[in-house]
C-alpha atoms as a PDB file:
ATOM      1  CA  UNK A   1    -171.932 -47.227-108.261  1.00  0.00           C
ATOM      2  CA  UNK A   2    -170.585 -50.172-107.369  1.00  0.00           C
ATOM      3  CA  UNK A   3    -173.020 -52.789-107.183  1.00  0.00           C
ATOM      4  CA  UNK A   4    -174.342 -54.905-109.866  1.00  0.00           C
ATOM      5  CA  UNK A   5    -177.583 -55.063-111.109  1.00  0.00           C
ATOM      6  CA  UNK A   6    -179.570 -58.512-109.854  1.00  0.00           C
ATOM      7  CA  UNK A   7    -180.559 -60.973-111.694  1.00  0.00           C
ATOM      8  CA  UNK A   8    -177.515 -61.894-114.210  1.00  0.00           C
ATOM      9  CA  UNK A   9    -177.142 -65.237-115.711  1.00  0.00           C
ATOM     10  CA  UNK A  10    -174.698 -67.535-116.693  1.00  0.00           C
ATOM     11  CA  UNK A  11    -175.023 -69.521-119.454  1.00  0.00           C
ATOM     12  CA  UNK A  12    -173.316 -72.370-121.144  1.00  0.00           C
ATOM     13  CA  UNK A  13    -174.588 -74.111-123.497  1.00  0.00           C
ATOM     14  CA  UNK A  14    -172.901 -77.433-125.569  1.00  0.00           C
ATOM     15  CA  UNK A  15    -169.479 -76.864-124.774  1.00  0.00           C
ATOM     16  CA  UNK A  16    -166.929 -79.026-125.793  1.00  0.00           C
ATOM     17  CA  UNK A  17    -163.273 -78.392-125.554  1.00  0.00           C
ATOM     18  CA  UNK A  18    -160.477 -81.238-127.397  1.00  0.00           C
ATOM     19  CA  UNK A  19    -157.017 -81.967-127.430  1.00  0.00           C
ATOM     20  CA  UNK A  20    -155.967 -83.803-130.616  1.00  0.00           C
ATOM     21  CA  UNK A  21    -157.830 -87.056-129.874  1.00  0.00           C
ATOM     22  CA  UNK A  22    -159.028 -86.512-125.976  1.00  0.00           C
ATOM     23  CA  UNK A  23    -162.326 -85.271-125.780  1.00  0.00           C
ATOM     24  CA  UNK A  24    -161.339 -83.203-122.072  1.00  0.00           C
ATOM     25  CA  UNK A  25    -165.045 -81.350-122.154  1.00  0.00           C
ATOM     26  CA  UNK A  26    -167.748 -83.146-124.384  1.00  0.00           C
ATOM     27  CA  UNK A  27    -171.122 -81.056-124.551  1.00  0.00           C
ATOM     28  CA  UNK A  28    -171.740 -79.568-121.218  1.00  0.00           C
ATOM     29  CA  UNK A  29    -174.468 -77.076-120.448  1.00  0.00           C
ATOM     30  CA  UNK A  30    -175.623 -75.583-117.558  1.00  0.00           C
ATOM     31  CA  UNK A  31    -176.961 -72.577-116.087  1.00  0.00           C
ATOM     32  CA  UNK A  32    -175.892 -70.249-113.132  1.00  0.00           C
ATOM     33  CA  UNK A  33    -178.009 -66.923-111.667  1.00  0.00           C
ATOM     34  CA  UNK A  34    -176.866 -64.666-109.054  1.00  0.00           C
ATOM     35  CA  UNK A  35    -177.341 -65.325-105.785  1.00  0.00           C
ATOM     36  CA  UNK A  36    -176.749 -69.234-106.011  1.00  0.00           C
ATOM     37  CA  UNK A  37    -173.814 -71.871-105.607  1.00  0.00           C
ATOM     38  CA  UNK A  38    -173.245 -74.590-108.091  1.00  0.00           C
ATOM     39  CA  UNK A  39    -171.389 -77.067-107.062  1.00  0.00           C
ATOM     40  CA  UNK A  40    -169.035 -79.086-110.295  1.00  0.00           C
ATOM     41  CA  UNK A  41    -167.986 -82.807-109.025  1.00  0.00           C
ATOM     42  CA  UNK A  42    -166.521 -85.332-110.354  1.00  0.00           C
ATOM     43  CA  UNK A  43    -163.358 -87.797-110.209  1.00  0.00           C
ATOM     44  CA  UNK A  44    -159.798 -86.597-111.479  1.00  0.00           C
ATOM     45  CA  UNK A  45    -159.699 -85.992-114.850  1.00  0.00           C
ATOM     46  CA  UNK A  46    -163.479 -85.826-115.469  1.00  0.00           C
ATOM     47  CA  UNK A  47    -162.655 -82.191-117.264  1.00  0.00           C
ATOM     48  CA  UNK A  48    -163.867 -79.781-114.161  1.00  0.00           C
ATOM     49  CA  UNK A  49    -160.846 -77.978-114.162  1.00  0.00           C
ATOM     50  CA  UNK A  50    -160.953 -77.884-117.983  1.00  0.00           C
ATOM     51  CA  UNK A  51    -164.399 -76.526-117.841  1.00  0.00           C
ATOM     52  CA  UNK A  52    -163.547 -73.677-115.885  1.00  0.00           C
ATOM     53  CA  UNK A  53    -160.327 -72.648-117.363  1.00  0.00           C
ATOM     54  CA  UNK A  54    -162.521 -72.499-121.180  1.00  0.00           C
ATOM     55  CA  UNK A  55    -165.662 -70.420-119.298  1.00  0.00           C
ATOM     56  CA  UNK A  56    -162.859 -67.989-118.101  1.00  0.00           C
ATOM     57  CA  UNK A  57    -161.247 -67.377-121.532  1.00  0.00           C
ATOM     58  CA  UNK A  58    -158.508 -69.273-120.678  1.00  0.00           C
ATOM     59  CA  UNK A  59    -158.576 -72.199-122.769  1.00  0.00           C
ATOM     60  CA  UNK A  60    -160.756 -71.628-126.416  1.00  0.00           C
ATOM     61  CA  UNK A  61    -163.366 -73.448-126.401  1.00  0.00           C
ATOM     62  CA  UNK A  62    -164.098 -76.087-129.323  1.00  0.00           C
ATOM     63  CA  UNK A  63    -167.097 -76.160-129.587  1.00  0.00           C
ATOM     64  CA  UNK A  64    -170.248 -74.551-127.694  1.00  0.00           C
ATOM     65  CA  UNK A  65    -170.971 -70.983-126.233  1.00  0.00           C
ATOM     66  CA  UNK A  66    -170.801 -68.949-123.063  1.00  0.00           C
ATOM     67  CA  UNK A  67    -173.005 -66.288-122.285  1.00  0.00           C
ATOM     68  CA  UNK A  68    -172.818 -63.600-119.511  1.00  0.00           C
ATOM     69  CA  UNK A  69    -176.282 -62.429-119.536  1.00  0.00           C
ATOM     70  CA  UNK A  70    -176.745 -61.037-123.142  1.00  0.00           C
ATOM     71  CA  UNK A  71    -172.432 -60.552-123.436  1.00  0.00           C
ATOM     72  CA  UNK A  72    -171.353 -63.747-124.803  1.00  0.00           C
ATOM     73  CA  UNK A  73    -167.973 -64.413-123.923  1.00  0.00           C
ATOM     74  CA  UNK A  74    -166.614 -67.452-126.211  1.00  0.00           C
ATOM     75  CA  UNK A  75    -163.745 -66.922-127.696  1.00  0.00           C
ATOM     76  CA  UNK A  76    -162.620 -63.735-125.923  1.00  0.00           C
ATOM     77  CA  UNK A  77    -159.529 -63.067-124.906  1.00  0.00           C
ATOM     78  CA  UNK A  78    -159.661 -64.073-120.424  1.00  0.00           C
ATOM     79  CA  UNK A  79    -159.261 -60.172-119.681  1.00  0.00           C
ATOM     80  CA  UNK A  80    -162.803 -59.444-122.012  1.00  0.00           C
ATOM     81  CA  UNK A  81    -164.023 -62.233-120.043  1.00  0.00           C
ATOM     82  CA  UNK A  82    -162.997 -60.842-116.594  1.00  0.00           C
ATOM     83  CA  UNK A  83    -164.814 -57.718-117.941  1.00  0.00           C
ATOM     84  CA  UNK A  84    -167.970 -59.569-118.869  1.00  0.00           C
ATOM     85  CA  UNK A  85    -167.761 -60.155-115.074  1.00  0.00           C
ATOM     86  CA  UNK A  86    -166.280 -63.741-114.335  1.00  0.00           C
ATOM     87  CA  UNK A  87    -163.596 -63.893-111.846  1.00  0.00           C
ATOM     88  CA  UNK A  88    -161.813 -67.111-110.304  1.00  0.00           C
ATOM     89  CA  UNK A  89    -159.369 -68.573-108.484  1.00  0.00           C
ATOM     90  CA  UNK A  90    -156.699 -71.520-109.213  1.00  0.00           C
ATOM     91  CA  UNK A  91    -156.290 -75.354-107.978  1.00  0.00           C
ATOM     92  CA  UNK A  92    -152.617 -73.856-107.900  1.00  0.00           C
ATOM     93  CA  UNK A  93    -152.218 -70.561-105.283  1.00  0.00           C
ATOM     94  CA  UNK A  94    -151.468 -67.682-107.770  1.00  0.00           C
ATOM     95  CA  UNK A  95    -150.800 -64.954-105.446  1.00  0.00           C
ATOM     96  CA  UNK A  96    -148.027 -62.223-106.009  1.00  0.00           C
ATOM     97  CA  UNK A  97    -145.706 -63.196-103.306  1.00  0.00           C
ATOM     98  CA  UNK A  98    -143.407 -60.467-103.057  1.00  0.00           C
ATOM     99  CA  UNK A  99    -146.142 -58.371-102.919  1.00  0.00           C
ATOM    100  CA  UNK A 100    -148.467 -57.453 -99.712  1.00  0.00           C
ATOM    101  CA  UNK A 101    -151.863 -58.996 -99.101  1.00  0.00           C
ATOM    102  CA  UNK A 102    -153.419 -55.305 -99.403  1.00  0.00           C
ATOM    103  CA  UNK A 103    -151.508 -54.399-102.519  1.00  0.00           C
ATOM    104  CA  UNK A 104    -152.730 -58.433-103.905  1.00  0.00           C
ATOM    105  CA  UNK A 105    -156.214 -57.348-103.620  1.00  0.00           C
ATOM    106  CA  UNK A 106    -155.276 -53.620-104.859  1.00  0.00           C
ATOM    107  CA  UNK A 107    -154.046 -55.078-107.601  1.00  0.00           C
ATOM    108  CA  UNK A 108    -157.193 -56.803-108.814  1.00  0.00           C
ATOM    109  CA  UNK A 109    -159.307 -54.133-108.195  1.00  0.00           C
ATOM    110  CA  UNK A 110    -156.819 -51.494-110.197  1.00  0.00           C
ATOM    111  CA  UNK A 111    -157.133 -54.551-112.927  1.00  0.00           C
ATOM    112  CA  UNK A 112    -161.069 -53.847-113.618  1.00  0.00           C
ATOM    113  CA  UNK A 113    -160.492 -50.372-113.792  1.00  0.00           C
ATOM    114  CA  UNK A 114    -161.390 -48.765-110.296  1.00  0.00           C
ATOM    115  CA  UNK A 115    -158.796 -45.574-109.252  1.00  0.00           C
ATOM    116  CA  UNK A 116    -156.305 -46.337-106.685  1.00  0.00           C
ATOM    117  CA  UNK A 117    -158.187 -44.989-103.479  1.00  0.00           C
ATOM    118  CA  UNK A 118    -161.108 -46.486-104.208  1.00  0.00           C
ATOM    119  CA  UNK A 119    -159.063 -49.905-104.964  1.00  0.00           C
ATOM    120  CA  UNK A 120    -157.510 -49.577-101.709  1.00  0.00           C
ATOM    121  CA  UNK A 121    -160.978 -49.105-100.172  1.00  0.00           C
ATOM    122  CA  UNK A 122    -162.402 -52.114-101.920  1.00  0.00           C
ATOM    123  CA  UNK A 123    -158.946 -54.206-100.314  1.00  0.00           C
ATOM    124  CA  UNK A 124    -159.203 -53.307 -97.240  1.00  0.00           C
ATOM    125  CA  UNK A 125    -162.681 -53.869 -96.445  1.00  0.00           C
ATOM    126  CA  UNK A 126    -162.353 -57.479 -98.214  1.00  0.00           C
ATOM    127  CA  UNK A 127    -159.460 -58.330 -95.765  1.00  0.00           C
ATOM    128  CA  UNK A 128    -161.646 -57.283 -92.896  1.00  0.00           C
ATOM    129  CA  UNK A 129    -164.636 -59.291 -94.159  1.00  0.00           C
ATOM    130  CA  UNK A 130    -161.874 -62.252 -94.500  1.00  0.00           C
ATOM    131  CA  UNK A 131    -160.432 -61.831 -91.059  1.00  0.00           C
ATOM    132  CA  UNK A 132    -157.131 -60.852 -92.837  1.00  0.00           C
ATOM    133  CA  UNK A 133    -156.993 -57.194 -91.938  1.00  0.00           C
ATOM    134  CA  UNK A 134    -154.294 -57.886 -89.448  1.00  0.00           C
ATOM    135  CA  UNK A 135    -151.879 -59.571 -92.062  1.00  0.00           C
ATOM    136  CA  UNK A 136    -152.434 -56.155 -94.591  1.00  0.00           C
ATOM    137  CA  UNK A 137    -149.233 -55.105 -94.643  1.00  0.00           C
ATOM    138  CA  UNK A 138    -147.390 -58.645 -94.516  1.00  0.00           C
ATOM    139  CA  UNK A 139    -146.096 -60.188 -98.185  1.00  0.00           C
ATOM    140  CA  UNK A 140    -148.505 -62.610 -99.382  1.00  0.00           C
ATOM    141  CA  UNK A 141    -146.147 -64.914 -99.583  1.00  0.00           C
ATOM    142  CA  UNK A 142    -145.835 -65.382 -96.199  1.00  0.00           C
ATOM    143  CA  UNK A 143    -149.155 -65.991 -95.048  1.00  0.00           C
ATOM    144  CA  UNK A 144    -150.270 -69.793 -93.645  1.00  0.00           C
ATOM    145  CA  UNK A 145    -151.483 -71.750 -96.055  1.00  0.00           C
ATOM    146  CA  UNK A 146    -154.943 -71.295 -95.811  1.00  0.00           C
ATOM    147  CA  UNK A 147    -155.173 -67.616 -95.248  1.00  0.00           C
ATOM    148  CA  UNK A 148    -153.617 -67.652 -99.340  1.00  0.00           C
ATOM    149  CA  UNK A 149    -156.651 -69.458 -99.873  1.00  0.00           C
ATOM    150  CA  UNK A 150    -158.622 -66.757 -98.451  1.00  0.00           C
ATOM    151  CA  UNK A 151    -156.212 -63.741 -99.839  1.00  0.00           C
ATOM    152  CA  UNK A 152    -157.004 -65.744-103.387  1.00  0.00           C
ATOM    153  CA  UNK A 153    -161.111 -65.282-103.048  1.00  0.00           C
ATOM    154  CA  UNK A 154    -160.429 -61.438-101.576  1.00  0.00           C
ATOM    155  CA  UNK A 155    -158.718 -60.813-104.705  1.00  0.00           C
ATOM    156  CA  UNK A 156    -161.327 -62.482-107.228  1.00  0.00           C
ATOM    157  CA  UNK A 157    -164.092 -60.593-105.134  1.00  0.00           C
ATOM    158  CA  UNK A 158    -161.995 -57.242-106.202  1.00  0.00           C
ATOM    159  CA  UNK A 159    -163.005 -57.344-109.464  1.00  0.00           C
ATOM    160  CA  UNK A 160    -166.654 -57.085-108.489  1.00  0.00           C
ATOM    161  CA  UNK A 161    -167.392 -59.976-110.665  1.00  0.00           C
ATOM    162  CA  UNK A 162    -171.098 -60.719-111.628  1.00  0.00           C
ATOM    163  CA  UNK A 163    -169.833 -64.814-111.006  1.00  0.00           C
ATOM    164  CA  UNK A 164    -167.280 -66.439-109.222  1.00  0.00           C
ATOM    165  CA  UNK A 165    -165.412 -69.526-110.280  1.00  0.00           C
ATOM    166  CA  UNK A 166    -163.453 -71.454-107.359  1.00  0.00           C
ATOM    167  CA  UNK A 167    -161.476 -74.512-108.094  1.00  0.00           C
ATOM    168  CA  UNK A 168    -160.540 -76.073-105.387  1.00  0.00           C
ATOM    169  CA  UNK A 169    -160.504 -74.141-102.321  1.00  0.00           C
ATOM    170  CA  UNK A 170    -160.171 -76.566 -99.832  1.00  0.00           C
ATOM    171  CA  UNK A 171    -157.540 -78.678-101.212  1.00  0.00           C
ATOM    172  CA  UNK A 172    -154.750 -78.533 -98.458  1.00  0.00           C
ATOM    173  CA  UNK A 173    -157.181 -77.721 -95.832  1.00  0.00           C
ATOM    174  CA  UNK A 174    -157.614 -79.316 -92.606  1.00  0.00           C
ATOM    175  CA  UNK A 175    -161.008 -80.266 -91.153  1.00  0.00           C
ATOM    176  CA  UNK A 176    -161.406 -77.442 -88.742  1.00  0.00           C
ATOM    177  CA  UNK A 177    -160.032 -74.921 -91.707  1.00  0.00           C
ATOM    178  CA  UNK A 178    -162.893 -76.138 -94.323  1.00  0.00           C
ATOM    179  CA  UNK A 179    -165.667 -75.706 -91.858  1.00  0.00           C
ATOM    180  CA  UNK A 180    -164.332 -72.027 -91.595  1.00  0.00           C
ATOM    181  CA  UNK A 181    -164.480 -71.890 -95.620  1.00  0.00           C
ATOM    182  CA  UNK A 182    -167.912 -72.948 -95.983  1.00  0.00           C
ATOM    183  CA  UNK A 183    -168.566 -70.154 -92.776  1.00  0.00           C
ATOM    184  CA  UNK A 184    -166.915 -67.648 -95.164  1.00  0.00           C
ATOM    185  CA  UNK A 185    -168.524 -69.311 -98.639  1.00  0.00           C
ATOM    186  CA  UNK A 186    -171.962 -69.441 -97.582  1.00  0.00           C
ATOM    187  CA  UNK A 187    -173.196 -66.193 -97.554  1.00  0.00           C
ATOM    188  CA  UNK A 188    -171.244 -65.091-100.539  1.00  0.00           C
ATOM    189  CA  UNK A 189    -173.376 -65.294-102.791  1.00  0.00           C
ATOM    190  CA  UNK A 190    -175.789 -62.939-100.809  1.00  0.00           C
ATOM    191  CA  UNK A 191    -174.137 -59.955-100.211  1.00  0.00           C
ATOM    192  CA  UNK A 192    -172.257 -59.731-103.165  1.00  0.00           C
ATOM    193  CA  UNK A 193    -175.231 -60.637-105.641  1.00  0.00           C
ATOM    194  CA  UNK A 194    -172.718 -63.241-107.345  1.00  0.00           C
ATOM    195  CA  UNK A 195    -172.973 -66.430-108.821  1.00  0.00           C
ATOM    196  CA  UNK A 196    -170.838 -68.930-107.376  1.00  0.00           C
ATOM    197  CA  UNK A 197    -169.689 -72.046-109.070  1.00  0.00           C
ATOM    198  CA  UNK A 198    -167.354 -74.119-106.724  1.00  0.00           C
ATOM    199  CA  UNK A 199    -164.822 -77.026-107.923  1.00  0.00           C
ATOM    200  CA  UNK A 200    -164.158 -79.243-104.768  1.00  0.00           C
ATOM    201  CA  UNK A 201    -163.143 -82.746-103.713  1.00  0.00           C
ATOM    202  CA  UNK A 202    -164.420 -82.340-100.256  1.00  0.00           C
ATOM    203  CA  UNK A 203    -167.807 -83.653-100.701  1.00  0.00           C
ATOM    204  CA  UNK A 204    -169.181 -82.614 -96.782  1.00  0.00           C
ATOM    205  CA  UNK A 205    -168.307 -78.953 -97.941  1.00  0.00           C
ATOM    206  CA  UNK A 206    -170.071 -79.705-101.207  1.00  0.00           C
ATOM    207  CA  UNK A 207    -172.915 -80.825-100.226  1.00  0.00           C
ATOM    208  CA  UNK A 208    -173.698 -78.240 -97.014  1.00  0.00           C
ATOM    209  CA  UNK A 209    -172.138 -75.327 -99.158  1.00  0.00           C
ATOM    210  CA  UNK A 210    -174.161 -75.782-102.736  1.00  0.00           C
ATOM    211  CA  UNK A 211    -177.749 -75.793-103.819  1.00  0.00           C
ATOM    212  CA  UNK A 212    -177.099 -77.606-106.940  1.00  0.00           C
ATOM    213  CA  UNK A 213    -174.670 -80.357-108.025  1.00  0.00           C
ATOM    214  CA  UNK A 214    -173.397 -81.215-111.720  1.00  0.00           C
ATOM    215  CA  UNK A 215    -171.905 -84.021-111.720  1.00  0.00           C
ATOM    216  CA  UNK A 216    -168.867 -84.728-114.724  1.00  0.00           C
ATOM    217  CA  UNK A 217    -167.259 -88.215-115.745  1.00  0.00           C
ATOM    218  CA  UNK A 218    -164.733 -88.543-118.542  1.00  0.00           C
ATOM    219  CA  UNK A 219    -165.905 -84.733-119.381  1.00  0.00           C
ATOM    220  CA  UNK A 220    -169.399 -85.551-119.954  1.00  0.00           C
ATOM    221  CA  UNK A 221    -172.580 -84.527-117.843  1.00  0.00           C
ATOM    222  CA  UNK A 222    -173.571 -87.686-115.551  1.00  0.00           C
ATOM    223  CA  UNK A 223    -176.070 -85.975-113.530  1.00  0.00           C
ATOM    224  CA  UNK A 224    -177.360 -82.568-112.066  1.00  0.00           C
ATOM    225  CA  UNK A 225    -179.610 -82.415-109.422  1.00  0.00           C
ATOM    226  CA  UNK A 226    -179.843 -81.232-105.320  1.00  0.00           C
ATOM    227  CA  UNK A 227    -177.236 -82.392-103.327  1.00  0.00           C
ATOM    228  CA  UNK A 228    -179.525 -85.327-102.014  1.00  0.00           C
ATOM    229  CA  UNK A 229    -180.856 -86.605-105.605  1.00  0.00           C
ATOM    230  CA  UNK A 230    -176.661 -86.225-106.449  1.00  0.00           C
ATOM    231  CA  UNK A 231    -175.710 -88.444-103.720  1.00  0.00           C
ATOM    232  CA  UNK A 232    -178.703 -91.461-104.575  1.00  0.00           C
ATOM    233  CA  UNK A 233    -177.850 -91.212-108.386  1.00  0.00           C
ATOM    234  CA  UNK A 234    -176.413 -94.895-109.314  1.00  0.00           C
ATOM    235  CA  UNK A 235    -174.817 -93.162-111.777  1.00  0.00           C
ATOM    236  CA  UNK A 236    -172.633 -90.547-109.579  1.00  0.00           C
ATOM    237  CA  UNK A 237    -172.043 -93.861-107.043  1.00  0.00           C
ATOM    238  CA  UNK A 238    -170.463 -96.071-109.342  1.00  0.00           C
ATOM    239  CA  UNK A 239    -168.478 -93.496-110.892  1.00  0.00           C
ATOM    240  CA  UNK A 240    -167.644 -91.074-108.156  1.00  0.00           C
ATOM    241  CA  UNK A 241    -169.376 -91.167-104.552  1.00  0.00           C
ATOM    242  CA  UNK A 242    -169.037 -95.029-104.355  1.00  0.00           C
ATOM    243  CA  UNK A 243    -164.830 -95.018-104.692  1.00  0.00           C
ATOM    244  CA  UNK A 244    -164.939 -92.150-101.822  1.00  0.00           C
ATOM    245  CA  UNK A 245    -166.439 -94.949 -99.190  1.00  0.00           C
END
């Protein structure tokens, strides 16, 4: 059975991740439950990138924990992690390019342990739901730019994860293409019965996509809140909002 049982949670609790003297992550916690999208803003460098890359197992975290409902996740190696049921994509496109976009999304569901029909089952009825059916048997590599984007959160959504961690998955996007995102975003996190947490620049898809904003600056927690008490926080003005007007 493929579907996961409702109700997981995400937690992270004090984490803190340094390099020699640069404090990239200083005591962040939050929490994230299926069936919600939590939005992580901030200016360059305020450590959301960082943030994600410890959660996932890729980067060990200094101090603090992670927790995948009762699982907890710190310090395991990023293919544990993926187990636990966290799956992402990169600010960077990380697609196999001489590969096609069916066998990309094979791939990742072969990865979590699902037999090959079934994995070509799961692919192909992600590319439909993407609108990237038609491009199946094309390499990956030579897909428009923003259908990559797409082929990137098919593949995470192959791994059935119990939460999904975007980082930036409008940058390079026009206009017209991140109004199509947030069409394909938005109901995510209801019929998958995932957790979304979303790392984005483009603060009109942040703030009609996500229920909840936390807001980072110099890696430290600034504010948390709706997307309306986000946007009035003096705080989250001076350091963020205000440079964007």
């Amino acid at each position: 059975m493929d579907a996961k049982p409702s109700g997981s949670i995400l937690e992270v609790r004090g984490l803190c991740k340094h390099f020699a003297g640069l404090k990239a992550v200083e005591d962040v916690s939050f929490t994230l439950r299926s069936g919600e999208i939590l939005g992580l803003i901030g200016p360059n460098g305020s450590g959301k990138t960082t943030l994600i890359n410890v959660v996932t197992g890729l980067l060990p975290a200094t101090n603090g924990t992670v927790h995948v409902d009762e699982y907890r996740t710190t310090g395991r190696p990023p293919h544990r992690v993926a187990r636990a049921g966290l799956a992402r994509t990169f600010q960077t496109i990380r697609l196999f390019k001489d590969l096609t976009v069916l066998e990309n999304v094979e791939v990742a569901a072969v990865s979590m342990g699902f037999p090959r029909r079934k994995a070509v089952r799961i692919a192909r009825d992600l590319l439909e739901e993407m609108g990237l059916d038609q491009w199946s048997a094309r390499l990956a590599g030579e897909l428009p730019f923003g259908h990559q984007r797409k082929l990137e959160i098919a593949r995470a959504l192959a791994m059935k994860p119990k939460f999904l961690m975007l980082d930036e998955p409008a940058a390079g996007l026009n206009e017209e293409e991140s109004d199509l995102l947030l069409e394909l975003l938005g109901p995510i996190p209801e019929t998958k019965k995932v957790g979304v947490l979303i790392v984005d620049h483009d603060m009109r898809l942040m703030m009609n996509l996500c229920g909840r904003l936390h807001v980072l600056n110099y890696g430290q927690t600034i504010a948390q809140g709706t997307p309306d008490e986000v946007r009035c926080d003096p705080q989250v003005v001076s350091a963020y909002l205000g440079s964007a007007g």
